[in-house]
PDB file of N, CA and C in Angstrom:
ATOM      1  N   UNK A   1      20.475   7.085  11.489  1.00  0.00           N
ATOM      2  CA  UNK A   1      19.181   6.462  11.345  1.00  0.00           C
ATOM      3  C   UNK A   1      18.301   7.365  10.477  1.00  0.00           C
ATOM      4  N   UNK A   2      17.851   7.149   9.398  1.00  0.00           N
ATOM      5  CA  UNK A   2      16.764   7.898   8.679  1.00  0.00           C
ATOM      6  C   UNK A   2      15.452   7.982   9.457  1.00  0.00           C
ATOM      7  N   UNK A   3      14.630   8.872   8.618  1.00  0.00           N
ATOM      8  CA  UNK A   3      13.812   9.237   9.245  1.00  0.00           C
ATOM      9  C   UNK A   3      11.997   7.974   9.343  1.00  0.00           C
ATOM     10  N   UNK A   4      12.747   7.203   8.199  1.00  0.00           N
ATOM     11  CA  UNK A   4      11.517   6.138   7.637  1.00  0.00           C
ATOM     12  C   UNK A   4      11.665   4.755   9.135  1.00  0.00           C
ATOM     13  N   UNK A   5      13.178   4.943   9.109  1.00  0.00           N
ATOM     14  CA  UNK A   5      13.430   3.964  10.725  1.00  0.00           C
ATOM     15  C   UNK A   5      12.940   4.718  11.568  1.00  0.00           C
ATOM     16  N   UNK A   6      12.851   5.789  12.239  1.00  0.00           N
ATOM     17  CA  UNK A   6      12.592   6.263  13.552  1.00  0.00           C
ATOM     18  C   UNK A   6      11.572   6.182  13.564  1.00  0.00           C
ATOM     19  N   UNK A   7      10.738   6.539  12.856  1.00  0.00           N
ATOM     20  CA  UNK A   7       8.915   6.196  12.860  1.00  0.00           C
ATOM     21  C   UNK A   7       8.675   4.593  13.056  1.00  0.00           C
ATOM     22  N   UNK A   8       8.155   4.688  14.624  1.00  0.00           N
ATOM     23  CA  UNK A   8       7.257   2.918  14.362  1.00  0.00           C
ATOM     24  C   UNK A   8       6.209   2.596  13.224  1.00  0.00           C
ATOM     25  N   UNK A   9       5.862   1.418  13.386  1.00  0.00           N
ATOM     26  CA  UNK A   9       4.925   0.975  12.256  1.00  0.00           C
ATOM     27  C   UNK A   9       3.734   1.716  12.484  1.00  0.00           C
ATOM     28  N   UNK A  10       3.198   2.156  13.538  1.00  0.00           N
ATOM     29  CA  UNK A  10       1.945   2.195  13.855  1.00  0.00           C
ATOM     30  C   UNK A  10       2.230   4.162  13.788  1.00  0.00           C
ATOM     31  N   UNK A  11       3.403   4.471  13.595  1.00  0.00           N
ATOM     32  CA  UNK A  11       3.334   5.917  13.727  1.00  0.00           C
ATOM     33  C   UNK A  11       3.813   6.510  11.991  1.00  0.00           C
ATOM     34  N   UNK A  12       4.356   5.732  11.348  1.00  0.00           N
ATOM     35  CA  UNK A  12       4.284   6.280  10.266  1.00  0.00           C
ATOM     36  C   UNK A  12       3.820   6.071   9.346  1.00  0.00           C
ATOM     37  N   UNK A  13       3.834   7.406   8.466  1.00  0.00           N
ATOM     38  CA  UNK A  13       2.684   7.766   7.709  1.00  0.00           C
ATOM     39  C   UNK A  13       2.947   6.913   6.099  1.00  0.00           C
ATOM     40  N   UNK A  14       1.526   5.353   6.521  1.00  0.00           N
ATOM     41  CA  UNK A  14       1.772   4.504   4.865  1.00  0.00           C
ATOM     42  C   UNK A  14       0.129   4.438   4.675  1.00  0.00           C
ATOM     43  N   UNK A  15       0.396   3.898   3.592  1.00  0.00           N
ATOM     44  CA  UNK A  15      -1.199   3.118   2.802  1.00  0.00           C
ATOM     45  C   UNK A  15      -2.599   2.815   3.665  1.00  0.00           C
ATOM     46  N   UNK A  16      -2.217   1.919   4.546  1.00  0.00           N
ATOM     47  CA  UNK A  16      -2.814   1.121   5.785  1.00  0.00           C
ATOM     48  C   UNK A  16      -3.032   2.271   6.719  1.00  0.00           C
ATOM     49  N   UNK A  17      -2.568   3.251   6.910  1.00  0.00           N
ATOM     50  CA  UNK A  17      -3.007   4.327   7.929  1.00  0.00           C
ATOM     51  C   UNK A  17      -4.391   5.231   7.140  1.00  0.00           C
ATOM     52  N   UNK A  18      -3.226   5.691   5.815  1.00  0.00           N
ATOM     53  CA  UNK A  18      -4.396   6.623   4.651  1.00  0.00           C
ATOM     54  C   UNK A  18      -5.330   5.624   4.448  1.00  0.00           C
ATOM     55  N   UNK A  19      -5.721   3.976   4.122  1.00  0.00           N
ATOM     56  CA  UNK A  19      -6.625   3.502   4.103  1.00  0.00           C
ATOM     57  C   UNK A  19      -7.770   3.356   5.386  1.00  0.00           C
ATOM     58  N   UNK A  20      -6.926   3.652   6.202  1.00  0.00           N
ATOM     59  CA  UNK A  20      -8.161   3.395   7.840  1.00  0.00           C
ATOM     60  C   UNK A  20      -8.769   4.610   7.701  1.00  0.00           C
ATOM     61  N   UNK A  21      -8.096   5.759   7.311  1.00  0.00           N
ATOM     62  CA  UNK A  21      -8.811   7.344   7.577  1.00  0.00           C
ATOM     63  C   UNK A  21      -9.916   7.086   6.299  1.00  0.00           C
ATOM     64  N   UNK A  22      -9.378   6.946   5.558  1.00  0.00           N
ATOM     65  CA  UNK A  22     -10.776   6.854   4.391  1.00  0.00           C
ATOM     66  C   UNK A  22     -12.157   5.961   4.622  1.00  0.00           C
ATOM     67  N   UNK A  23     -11.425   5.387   5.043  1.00  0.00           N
ATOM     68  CA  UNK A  23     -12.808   4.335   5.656  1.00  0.00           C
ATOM     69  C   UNK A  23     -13.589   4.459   6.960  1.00  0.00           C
ATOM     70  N   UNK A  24     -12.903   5.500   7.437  1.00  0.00           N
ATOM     71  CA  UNK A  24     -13.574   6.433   8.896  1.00  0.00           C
ATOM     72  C   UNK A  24     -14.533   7.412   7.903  1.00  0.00           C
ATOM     73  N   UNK A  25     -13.926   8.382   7.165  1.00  0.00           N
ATOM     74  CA  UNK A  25     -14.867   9.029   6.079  1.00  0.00           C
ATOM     75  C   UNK A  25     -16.045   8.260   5.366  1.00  0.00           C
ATOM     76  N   UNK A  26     -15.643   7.675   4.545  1.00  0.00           N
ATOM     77  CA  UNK A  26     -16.821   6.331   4.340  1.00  0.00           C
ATOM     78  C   UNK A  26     -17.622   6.646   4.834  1.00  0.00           C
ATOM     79  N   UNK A  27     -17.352   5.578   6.136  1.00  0.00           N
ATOM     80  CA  UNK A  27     -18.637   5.068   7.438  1.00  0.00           C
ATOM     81  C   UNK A  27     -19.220   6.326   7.495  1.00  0.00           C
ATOM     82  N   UNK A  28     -18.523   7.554   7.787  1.00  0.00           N
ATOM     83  CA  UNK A  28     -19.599   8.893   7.970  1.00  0.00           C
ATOM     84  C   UNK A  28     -20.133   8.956   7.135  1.00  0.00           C
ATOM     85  N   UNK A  29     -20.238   9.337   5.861  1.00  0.00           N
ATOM     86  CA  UNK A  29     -20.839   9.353   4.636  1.00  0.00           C
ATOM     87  C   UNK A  29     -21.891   8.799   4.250  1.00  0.00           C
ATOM     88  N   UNK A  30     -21.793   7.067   5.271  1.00  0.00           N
ATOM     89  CA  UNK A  30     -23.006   6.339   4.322  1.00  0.00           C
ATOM     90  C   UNK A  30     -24.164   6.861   5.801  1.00  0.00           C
ATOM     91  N   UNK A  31     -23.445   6.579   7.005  1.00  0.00           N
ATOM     92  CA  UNK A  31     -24.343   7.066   8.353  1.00  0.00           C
ATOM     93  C   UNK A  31     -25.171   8.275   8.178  1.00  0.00           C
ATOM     94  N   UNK A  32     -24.217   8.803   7.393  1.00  0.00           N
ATOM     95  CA  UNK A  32     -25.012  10.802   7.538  1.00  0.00           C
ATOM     96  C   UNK A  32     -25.967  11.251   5.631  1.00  0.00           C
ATOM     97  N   UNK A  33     -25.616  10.079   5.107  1.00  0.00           N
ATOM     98  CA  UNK A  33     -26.345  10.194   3.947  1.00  0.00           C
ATOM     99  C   UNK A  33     -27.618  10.341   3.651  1.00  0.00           C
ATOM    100  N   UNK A  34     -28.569   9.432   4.516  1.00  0.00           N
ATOM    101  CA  UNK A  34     -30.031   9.640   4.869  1.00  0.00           C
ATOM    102  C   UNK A  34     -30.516  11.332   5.206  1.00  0.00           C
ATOM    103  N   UNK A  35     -29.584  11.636   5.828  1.00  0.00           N
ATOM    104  CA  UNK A  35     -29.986  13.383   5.901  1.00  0.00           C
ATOM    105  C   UNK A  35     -29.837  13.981   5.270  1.00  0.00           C
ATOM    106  N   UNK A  36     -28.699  14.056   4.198  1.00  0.00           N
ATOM    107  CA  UNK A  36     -28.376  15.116   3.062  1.00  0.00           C
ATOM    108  C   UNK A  36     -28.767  14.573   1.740  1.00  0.00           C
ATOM    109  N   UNK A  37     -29.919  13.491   1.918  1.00  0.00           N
ATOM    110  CA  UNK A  37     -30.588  13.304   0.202  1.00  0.00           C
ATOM    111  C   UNK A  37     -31.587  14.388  -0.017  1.00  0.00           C
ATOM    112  N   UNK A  38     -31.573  15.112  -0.377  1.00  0.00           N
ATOM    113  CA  UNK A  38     -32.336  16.386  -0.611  1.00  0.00           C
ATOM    114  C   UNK A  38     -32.635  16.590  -2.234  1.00  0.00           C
ATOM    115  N   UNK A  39     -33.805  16.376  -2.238  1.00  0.00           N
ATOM    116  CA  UNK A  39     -34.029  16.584  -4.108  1.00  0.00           C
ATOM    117  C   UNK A  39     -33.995  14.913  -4.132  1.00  0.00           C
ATOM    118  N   UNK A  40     -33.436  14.267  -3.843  1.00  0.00           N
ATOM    119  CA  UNK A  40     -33.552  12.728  -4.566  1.00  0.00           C
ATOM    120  C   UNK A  40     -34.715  12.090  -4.116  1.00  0.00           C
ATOM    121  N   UNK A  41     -35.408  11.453  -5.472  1.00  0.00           N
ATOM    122  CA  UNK A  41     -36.591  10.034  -4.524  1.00  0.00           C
ATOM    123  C   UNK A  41     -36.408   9.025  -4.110  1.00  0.00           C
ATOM    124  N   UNK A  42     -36.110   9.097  -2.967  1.00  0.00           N
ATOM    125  CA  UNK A  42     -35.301   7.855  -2.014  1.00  0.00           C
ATOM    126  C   UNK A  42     -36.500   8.122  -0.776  1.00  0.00           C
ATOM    127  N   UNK A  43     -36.532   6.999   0.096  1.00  0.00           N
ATOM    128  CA  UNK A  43     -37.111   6.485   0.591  1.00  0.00           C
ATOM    129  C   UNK A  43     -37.129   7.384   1.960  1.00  0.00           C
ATOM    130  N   UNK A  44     -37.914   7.464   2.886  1.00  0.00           N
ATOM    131  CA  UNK A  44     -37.443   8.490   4.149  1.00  0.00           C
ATOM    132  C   UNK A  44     -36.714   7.258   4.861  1.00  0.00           C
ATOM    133  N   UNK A  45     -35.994   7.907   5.696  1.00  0.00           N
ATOM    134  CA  UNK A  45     -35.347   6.975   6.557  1.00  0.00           C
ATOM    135  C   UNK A  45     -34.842   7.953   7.748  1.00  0.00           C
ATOM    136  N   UNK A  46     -35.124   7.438   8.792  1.00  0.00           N
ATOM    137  CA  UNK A  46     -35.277   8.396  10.188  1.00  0.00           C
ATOM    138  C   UNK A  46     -34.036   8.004  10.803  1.00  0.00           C
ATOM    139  N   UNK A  47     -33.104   8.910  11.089  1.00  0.00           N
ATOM    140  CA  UNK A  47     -31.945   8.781  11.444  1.00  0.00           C
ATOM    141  C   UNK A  47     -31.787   8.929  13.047  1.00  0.00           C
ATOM    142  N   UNK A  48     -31.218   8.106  13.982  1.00  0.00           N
ATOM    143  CA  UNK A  48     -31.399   8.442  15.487  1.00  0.00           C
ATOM    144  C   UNK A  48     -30.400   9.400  15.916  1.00  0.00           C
ATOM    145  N   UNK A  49     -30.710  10.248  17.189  1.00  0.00           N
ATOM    146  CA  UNK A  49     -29.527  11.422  17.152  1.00  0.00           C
ATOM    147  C   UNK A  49     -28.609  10.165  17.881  1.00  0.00           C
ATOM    148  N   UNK A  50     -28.762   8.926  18.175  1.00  0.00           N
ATOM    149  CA  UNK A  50     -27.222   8.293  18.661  1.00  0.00           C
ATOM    150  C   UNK A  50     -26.317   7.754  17.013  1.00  0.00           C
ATOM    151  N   UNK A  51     -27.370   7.728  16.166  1.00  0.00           N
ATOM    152  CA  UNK A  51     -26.239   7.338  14.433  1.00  0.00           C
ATOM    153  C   UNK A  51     -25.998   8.683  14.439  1.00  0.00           C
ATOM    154  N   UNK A  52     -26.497   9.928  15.188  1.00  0.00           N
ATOM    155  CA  UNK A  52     -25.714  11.169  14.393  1.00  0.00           C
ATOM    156  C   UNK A  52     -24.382  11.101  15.364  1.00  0.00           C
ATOM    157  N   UNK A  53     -24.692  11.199  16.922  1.00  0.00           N
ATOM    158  CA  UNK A  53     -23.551  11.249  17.662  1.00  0.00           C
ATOM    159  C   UNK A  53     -22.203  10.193  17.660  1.00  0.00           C
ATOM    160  N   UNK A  54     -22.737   8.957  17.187  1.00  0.00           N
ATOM    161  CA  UNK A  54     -21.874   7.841  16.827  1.00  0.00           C
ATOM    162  C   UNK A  54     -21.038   8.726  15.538  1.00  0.00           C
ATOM    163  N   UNK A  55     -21.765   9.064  14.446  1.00  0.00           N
ATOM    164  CA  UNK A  55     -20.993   9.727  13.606  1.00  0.00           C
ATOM    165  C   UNK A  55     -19.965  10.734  13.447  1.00  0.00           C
ATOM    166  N   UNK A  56     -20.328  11.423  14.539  1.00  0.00           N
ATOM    167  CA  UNK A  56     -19.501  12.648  14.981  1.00  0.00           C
ATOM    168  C   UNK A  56     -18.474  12.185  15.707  1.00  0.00           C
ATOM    169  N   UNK A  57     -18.643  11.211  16.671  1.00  0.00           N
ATOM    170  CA  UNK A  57     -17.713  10.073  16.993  1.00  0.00           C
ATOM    171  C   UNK A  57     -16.307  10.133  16.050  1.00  0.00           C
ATOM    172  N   UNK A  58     -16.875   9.503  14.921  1.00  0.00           N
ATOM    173  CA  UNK A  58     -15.520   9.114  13.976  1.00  0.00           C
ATOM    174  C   UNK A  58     -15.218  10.240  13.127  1.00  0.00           C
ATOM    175  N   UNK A  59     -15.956  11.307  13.382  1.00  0.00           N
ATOM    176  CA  UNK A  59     -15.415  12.630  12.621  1.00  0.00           C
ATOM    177  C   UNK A  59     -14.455  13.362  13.172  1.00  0.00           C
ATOM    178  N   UNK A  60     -14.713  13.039  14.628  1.00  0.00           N
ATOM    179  CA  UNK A  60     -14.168  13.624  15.341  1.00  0.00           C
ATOM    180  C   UNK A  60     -12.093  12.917  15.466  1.00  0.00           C
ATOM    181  N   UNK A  61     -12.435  11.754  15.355  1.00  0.00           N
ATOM    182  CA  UNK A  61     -11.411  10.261  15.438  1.00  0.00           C
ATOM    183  C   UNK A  61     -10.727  10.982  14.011  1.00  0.00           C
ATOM    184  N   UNK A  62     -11.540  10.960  12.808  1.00  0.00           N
ATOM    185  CA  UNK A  62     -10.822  11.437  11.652  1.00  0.00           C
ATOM    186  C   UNK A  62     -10.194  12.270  11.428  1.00  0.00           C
ATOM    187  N   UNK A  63     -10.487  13.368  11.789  1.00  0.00           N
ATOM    188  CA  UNK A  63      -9.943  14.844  12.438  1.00  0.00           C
ATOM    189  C   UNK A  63      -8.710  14.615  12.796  1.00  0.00           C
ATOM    190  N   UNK A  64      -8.643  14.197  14.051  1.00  0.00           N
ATOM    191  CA  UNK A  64      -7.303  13.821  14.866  1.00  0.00           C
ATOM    192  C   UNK A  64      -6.221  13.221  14.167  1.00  0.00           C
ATOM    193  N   UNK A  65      -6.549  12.099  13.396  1.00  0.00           N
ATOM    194  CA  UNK A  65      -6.184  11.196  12.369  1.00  0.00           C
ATOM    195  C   UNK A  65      -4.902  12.593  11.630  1.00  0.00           C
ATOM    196  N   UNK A  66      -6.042  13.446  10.783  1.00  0.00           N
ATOM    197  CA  UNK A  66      -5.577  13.996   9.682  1.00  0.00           C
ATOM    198  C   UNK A  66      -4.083  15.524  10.598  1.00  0.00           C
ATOM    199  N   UNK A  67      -5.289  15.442  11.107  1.00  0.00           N
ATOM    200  CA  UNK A  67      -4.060  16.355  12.273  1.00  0.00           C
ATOM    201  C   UNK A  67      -2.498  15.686  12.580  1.00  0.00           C
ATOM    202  N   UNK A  68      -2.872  14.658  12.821  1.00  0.00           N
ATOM    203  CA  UNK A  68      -1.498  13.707  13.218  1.00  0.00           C
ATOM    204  C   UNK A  68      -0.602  13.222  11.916  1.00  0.00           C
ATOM    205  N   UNK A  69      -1.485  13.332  10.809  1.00  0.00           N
ATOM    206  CA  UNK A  69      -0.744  13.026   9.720  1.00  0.00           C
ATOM    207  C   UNK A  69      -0.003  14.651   8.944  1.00  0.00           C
ATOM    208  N   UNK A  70      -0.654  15.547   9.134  1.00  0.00           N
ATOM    209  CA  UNK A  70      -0.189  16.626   9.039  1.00  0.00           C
ATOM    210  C   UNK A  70       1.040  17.123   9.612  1.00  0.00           C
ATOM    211  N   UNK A  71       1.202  16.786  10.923  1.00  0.00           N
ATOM    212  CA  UNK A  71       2.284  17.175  11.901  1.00  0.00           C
ATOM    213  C   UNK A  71       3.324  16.236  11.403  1.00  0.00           C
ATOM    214  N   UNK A  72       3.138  15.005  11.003  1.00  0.00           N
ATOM    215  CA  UNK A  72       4.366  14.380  10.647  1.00  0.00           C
ATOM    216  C   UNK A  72       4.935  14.530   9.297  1.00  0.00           C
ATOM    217  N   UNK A  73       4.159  15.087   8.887  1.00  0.00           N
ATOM    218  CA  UNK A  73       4.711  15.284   7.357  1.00  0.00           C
ATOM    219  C   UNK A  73       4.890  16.665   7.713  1.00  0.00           C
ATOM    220  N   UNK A  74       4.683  18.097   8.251  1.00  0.00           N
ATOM    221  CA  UNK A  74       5.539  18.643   8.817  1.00  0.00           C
ATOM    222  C   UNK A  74       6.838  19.061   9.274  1.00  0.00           C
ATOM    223  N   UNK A  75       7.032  17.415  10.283  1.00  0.00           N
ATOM    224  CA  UNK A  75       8.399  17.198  10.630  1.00  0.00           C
ATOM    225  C   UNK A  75       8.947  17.029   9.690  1.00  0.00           C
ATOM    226  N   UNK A  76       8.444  15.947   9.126  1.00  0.00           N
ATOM    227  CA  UNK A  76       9.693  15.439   8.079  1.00  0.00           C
ATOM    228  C   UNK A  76      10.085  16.668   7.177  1.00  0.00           C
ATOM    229  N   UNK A  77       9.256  17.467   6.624  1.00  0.00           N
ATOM    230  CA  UNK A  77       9.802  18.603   5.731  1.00  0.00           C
ATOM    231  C   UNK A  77      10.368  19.427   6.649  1.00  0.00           C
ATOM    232  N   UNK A  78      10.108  20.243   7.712  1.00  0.00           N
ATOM    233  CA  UNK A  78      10.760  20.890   8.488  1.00  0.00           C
ATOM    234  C   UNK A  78      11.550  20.230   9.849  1.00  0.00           C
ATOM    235  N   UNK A  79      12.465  19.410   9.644  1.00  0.00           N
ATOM    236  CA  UNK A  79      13.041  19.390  10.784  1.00  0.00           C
ATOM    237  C   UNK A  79      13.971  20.310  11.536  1.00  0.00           C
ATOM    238  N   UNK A  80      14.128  20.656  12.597  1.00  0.00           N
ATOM    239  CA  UNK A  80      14.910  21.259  13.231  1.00  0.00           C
ATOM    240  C   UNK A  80      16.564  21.459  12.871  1.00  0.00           C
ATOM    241  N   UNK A  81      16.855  22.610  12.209  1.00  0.00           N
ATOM    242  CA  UNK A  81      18.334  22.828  11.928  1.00  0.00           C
ATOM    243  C   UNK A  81      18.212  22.518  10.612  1.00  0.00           C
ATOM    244  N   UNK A  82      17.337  22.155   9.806  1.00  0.00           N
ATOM    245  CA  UNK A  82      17.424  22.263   8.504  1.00  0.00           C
ATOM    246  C   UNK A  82      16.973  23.953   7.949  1.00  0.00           C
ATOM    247  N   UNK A  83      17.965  24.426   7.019  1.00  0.00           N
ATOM    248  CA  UNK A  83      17.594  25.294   6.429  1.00  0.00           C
ATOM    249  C   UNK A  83      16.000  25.709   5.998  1.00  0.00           C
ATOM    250  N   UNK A  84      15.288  24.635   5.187  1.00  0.00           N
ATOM    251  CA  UNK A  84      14.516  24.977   5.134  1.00  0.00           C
ATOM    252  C   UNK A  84      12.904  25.260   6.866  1.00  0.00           C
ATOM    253  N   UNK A  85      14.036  24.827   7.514  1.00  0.00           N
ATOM    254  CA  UNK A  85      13.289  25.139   8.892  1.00  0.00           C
ATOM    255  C   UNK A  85      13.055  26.563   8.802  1.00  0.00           C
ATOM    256  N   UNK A  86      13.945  27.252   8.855  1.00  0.00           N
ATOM    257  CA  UNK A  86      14.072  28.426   9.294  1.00  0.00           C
ATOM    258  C   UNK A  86      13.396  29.718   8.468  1.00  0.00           C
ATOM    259  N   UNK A  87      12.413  29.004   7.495  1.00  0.00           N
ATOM    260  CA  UNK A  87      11.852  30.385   6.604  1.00  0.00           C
ATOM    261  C   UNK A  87      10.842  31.324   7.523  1.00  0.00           C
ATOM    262  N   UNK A  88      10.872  32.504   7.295  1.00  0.00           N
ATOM    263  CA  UNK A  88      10.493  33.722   8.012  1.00  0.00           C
ATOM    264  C   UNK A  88       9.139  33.847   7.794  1.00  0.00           C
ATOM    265  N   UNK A  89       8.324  33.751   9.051  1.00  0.00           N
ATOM    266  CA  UNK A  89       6.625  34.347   9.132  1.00  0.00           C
ATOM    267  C   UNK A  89       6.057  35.342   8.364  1.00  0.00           C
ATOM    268  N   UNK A  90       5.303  35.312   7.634  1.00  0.00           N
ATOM    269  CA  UNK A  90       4.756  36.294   6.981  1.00  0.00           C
ATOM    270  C   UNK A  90       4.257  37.391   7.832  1.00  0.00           C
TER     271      UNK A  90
END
């Protein structure tokens, strides 16, 4: 069984996954934008600390995201008993 079969749909790493994480980034971006216009003439706009904590919310969700996509691309380059597993700690 390759390694593209053993991964379910919902666990491996395609388009539709990298597209949900970007669009978690996004949403933070446009939520947390009102605070970091600094120098621009834009309008004030008063941000509530629940749009900041909601935000941190999905930063936090994104995080995890990128973590989980890390570890599997990980595996796949280092699997267990492959040579290149075994390179030595600096």
């Amino acid at each position: 069984m390759t390694d593209s079969t053993k991964h379910g749909a919902e666990g491996s790493i395609n388009s539709a996954r990298l597209a949900a994480l970007l669009d978690k980034l996004v949403a933070i971006d446009l939520d947390l934008k009102p605070i970091y216009k600094v120098g621009e003439e834009a309008p004030l706009v008063v941000v509530t600390a629940d749009a900041i904590a909601q935000a941190c919310d999905v930063l936090h969700s994104a995080i995890a995201d990128v973590r989980n996509i890390i570890q599997e691309v990980d595996g796949l380059l280092y699997r267990p008993g492959d040579a290149s597993a075994r390179r030595k700690s600096p």
